[in-house]
Protein backbone atom coordinates (compact mmCIF):
# COMPACT_ATOMS: atom_id res chain seq x y z
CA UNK A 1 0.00 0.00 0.00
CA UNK A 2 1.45 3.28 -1.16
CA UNK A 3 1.98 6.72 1.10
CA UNK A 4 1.79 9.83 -0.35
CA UNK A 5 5.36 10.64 0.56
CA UNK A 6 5.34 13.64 3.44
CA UNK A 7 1.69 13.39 4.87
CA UNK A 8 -0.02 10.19 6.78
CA UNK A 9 -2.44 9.18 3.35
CA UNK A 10 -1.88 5.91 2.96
CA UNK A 11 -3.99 5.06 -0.09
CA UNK A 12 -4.68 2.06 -2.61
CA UNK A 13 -2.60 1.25 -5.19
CA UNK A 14 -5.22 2.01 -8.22
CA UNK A 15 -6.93 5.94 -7.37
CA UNK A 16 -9.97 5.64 -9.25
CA UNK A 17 -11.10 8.40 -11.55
CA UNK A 18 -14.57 9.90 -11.10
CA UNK A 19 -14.14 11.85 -14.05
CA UNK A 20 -17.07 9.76 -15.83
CA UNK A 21 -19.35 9.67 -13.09
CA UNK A 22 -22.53 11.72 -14.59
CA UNK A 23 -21.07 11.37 -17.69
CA UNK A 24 -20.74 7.84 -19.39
CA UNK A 25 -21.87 6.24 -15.49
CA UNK A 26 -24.81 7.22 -14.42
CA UNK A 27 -25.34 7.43 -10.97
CA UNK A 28 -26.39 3.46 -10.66
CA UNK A 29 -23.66 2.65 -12.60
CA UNK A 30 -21.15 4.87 -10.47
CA UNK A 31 -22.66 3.14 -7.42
CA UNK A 32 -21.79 -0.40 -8.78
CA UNK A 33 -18.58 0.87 -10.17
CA UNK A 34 -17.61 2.62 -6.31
CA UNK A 35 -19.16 -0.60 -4.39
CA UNK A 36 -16.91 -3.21 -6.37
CA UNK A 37 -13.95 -0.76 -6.18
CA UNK A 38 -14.40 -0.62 -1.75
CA UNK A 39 -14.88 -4.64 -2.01
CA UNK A 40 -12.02 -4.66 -3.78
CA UNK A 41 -9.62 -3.10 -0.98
CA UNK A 42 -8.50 -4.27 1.89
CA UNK A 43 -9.96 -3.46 5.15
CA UNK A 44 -6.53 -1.81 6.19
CA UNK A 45 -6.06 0.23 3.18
CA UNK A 46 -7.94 3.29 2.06
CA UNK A 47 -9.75 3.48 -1.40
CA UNK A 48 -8.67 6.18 -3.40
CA UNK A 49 -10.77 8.23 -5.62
CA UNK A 50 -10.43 11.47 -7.52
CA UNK A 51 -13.03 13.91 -9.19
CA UNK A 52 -12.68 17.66 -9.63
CA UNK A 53 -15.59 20.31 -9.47
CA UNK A 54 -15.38 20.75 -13.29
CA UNK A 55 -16.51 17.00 -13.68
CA UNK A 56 -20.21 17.20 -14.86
CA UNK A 57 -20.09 20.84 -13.57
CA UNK A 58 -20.16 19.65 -10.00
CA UNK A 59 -21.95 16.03 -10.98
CA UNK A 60 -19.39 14.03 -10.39
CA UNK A 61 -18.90 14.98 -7.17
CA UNK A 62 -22.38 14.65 -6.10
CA UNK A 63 -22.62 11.13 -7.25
CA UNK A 64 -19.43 10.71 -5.08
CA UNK A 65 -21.21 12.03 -1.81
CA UNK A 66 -24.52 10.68 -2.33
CA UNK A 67 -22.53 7.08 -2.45
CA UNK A 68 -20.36 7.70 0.71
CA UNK A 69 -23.41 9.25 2.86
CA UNK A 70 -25.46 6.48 1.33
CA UNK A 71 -22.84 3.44 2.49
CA UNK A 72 -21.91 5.88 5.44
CA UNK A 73 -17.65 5.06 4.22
CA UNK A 74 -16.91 8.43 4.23
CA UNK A 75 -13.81 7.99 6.58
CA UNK A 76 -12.44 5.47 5.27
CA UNK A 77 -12.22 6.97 1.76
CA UNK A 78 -9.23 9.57 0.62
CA UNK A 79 -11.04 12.21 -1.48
CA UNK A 80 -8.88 14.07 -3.76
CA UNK A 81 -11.01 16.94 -5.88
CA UNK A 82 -9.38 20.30 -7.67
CA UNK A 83 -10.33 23.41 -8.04
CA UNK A 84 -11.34 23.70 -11.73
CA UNK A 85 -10.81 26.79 -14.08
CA UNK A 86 -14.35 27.06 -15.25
CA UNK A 87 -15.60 30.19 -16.82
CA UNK A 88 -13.11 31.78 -13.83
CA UNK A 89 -11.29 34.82 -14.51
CA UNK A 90 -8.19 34.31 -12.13
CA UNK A 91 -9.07 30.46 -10.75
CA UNK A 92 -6.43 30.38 -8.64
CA UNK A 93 -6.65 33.83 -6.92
CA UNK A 94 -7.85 33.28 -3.15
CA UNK A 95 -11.53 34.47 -3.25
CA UNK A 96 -12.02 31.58 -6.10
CA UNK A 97 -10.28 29.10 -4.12
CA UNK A 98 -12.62 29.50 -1.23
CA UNK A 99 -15.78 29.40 -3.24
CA UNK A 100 -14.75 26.25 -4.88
CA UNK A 101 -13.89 24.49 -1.80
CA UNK A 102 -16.91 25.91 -0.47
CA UNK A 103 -18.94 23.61 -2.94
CA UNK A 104 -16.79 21.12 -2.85
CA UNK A 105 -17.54 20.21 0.42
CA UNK A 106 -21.49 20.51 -0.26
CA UNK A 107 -20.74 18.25 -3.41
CA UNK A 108 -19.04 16.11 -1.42
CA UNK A 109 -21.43 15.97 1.67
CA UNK A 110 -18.19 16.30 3.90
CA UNK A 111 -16.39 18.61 5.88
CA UNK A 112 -13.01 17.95 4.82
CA UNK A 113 -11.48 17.53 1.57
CA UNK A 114 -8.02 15.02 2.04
CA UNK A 115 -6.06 15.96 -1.13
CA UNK A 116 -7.53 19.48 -3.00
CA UNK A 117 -5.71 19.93 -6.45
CA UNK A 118 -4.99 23.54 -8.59
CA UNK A 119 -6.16 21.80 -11.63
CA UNK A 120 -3.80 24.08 -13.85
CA UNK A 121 -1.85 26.84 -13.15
CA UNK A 122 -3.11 30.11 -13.08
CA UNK A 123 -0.53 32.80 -14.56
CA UNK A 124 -2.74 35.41 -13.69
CA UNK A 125 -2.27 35.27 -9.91
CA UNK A 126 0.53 35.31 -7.80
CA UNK A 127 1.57 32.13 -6.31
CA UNK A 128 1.95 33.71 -3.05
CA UNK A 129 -1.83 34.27 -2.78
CA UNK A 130 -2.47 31.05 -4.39
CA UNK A 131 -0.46 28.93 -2.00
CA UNK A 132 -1.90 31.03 1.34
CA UNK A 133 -4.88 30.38 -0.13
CA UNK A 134 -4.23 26.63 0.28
CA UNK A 135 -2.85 27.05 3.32
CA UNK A 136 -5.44 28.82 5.49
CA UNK A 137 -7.90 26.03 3.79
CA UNK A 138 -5.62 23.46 5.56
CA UNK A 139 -5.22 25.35 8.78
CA UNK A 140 -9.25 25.52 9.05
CA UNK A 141 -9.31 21.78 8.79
CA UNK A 142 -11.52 22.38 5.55
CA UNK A 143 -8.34 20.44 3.39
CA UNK A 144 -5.79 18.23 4.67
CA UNK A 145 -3.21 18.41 2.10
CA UNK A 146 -3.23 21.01 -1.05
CA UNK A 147 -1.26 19.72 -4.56
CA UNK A 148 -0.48 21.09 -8.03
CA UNK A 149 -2.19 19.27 -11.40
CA UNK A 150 -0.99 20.08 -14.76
CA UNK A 151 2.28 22.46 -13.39
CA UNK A 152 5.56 22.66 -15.28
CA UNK A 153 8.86 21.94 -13.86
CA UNK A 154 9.80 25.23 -13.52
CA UNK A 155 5.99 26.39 -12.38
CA UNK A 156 6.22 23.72 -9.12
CA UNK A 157 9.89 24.59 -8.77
CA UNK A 158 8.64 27.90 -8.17
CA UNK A 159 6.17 26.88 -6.23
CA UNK A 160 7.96 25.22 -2.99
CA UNK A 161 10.28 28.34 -3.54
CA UNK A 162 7.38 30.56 -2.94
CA UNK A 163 5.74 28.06 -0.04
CA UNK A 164 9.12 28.06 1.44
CA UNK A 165 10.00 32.03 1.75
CA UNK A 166 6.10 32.04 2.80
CA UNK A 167 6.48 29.03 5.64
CA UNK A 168 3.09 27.52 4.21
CA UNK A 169 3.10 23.92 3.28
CA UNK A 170 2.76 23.94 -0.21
CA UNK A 171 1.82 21.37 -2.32
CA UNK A 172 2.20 17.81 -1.01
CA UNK A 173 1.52 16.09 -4.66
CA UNK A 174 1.78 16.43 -8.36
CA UNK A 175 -1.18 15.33 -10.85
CA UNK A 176 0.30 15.09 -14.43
CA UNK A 177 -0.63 13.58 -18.04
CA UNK A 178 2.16 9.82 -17.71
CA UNK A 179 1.43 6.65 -19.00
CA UNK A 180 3.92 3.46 -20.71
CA UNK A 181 3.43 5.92 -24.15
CA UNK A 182 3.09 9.35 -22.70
CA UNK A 183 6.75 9.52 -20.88
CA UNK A 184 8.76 12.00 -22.29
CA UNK A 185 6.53 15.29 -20.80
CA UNK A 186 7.25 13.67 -17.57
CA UNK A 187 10.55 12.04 -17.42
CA UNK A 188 12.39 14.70 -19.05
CA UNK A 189 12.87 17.24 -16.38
CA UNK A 190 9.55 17.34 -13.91
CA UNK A 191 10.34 13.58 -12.32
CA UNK A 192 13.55 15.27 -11.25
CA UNK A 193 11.87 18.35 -9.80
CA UNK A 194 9.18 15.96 -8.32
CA UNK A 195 11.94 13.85 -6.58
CA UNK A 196 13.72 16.88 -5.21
CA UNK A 197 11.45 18.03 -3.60
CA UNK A 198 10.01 14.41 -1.67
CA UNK A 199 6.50 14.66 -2.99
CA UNK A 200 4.36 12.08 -5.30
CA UNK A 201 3.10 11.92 -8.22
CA UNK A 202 -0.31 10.76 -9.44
CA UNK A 203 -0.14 10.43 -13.01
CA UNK A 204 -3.95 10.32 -15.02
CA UNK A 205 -4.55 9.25 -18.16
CA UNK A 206 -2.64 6.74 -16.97
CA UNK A 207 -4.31 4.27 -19.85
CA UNK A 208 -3.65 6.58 -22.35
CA UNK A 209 -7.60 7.31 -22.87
CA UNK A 210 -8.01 3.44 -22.95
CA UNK A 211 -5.13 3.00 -26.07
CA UNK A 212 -2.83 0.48 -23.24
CA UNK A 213 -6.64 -1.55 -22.49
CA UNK A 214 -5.38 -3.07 -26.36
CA UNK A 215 -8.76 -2.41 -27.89
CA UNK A 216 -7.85 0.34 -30.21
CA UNK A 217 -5.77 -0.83 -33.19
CA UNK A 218 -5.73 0.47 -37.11
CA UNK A 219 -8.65 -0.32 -38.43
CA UNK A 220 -10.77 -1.34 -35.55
CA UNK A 221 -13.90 1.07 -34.90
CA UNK A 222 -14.22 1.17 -31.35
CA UNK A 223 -17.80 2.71 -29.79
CA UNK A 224 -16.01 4.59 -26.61
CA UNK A 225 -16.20 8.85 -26.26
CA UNK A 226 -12.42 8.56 -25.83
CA UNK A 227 -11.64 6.68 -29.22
CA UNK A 228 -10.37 9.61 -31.30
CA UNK A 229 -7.53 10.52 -28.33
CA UNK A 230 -6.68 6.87 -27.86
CA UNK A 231 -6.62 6.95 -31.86
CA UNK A 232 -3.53 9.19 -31.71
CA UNK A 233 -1.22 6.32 -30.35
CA UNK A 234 -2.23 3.55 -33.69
CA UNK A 235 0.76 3.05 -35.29
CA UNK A 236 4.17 0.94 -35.12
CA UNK A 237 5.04 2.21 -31.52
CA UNK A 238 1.86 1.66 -30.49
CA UNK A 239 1.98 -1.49 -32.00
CA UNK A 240 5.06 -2.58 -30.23
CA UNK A 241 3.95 -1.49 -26.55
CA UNK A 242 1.02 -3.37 -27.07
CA UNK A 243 2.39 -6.53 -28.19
CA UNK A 244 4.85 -6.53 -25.12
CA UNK A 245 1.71 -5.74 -22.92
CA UNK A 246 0.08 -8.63 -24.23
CA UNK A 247 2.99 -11.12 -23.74
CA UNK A 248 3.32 -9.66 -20.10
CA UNK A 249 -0.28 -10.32 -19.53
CA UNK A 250 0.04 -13.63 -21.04
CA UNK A 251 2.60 -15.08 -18.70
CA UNK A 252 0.92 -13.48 -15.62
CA UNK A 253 -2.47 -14.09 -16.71
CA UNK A 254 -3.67 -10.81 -16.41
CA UNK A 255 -5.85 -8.10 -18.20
CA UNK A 256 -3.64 -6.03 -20.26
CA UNK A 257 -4.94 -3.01 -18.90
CA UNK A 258 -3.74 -4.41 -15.31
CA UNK A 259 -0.32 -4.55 -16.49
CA UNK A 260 -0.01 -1.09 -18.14
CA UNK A 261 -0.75 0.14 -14.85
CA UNK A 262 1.24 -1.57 -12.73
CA UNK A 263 4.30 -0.83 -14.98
CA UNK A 264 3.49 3.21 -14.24
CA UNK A 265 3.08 2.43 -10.55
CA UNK A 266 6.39 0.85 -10.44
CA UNK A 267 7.66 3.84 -11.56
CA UNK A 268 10.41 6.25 -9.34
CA UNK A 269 7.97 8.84 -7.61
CA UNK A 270 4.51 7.52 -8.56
CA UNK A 271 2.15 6.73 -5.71
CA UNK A 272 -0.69 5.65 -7.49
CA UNK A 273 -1.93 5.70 -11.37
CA UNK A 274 -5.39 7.24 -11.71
CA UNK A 275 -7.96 5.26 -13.91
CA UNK A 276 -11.49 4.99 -14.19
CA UNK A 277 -14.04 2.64 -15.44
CA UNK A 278 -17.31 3.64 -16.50
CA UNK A 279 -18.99 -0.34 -16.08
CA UNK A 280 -18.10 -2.46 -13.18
CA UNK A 281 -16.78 -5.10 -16.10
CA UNK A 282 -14.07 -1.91 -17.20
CA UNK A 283 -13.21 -2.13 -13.72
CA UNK A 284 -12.68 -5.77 -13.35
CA UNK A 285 -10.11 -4.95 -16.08
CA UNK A 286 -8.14 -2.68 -13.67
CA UNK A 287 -8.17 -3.86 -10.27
CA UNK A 288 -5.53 -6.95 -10.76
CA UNK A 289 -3.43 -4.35 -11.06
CA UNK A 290 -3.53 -4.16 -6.85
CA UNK A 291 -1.85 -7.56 -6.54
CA UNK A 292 0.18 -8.12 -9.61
CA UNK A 293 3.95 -8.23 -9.03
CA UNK A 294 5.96 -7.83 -12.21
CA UNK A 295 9.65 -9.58 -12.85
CA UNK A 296 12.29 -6.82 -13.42
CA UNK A 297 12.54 -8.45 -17.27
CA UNK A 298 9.07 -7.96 -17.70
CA UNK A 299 9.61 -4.01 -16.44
CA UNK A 300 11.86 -3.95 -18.90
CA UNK A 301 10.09 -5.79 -21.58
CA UNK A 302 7.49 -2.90 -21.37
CA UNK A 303 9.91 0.25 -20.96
CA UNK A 304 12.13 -1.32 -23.96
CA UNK A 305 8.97 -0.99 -26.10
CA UNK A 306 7.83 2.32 -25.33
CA UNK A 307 10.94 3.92 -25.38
């Protein structure tokens, strides 16, 4: 079980992505989709999940309260939500911040919010009032620990500069675009900055928009919202990753999918790959991933591939 390195959340090894909750889940679907994912995890270990208010324009959210009031689990679940852009002039200026937690927290039918995301930087407003934002949010017990989604290097470098000449906290964890085919935007230069400074990262997309599930090759007309992004890896790369995939799923007899995300979790400074499932059989797909162990030829079987 993974720890989000510098606090006490101890979380599962898959976070699970609310992003299609009100979207392509309904909220019966979301419920099956959330009930197999807690019956999944162990007692001892605390199921991950992660939405943002611009999900459904609050919906996903909802669906994610309504479930934990409904099986009463709300403290045993880590919450991680983000305050979106939206139609926001300066979404990361302090006023914004506190509205958005504000309904957040109604969303979320909860009084604290355990990991709260920037979901992109905000050039228009100063860090400094962005990260005391963040900070008085923690020191009201409203959020436990604030993090940075979609920053550059040099933006988060900045960042624990500014949260260090401020004494505030700063940001505990790093949400970024990573996957076995997306690794160059990460690798080259943020990992490092990520490392340096002892904090996480928890990369989404982390199936590529369902390219590493193997269902998406030239030729094949897939019926999935996501088809035309996962079309943009079809080729003889893609080709190759998959074709190791599938010979690593083979000899552990796995789901692909399970594999492509255990490979990104056993990456240096990854806590936890973020991927959703929008049917409780999508999910079956994913959850191996919790248990599988894979030999260090079959690691690097898959990075071989992708590189």
């Amino acid at each position: 079980m993974p720890q989000l390195p510098g606090t006490d959340l101890t979380v599962s090894d898959l976070c699970l992505g609310g992003n299609v909750f009100g979207w392509t889940a309904d909220e019966a679907t979301s419920f099956a989709v959330l009930d197999r994912y807690l019956d999944a995890t162990p007692s001892t270990v605390a199921p991950f999940v992660d939405t943002a208010e611009m999900y459904g324009d609050g919906v996903s959210e909802q669906i994610l309260g309504a479930w934990m009031a409904e099986r009463g689990v709300r403290d045993r679940v880590v919450v991680a939500t983000k305050a979106s852009p939206g139609r926001k002039e300066h979404p990361l200026a302090a006023g914004e911040i506190r509205a958005a937690a504000e309904r957040s927290l109604r969303n979320l039918r909860t009084d604290r919010i355990d990991l709260y995301y920037a979901h992109y930087d905000d050039a228009t407003t100063p860090l400094e009032e962005t990260l005391t934002a963040f900070d008085e949010l923690v020191q009201a017990g409203k959020v436990r620990y604030a993090a940075a989604s979609n920053y550059s290097a040099a933006r988060l470098a900045e960042a624990r500069e500014t949260a260090d000449r401020l004494g505030v906290r700063g940001y505990a964890a790093l949400q970024t675009h990573y996957n076995l085919v997306e690794r160059p935007g990460y690798e080259d230069g943020l990992r490092d900055v990520v490392a340096a400074q002892g904090i996480g990262t928890l990369p989404y997309f982390a199936l590529a928009k369902g390219f590493l599930t193997g269902k998406y090759r030239a030729g094949e007309q897939v019926d999935s919202p996501r088809a035309q992004g996962a079309g943009a890896y079809v080729g003889e790369r893609g080709d190759r990753v998959l074709a190791a995939l599938a010979d690593v799923a083979a000899e552990q007899g796995v789901p692909v999918p399970a594999v492509a995300l255990r490979w990104l979790a056993e990456q240096p400074t990854v806590v936890a790959p973020i991927a959703s499932g929008r049917s409780v059989e999508q999910l079956a797909d994913l959850l191996p991933m919790q248990d599988l162990v894979l030999t260090d030829e079959q690691l690097r079987s898959l990075t071989k591939a992708s590189s």
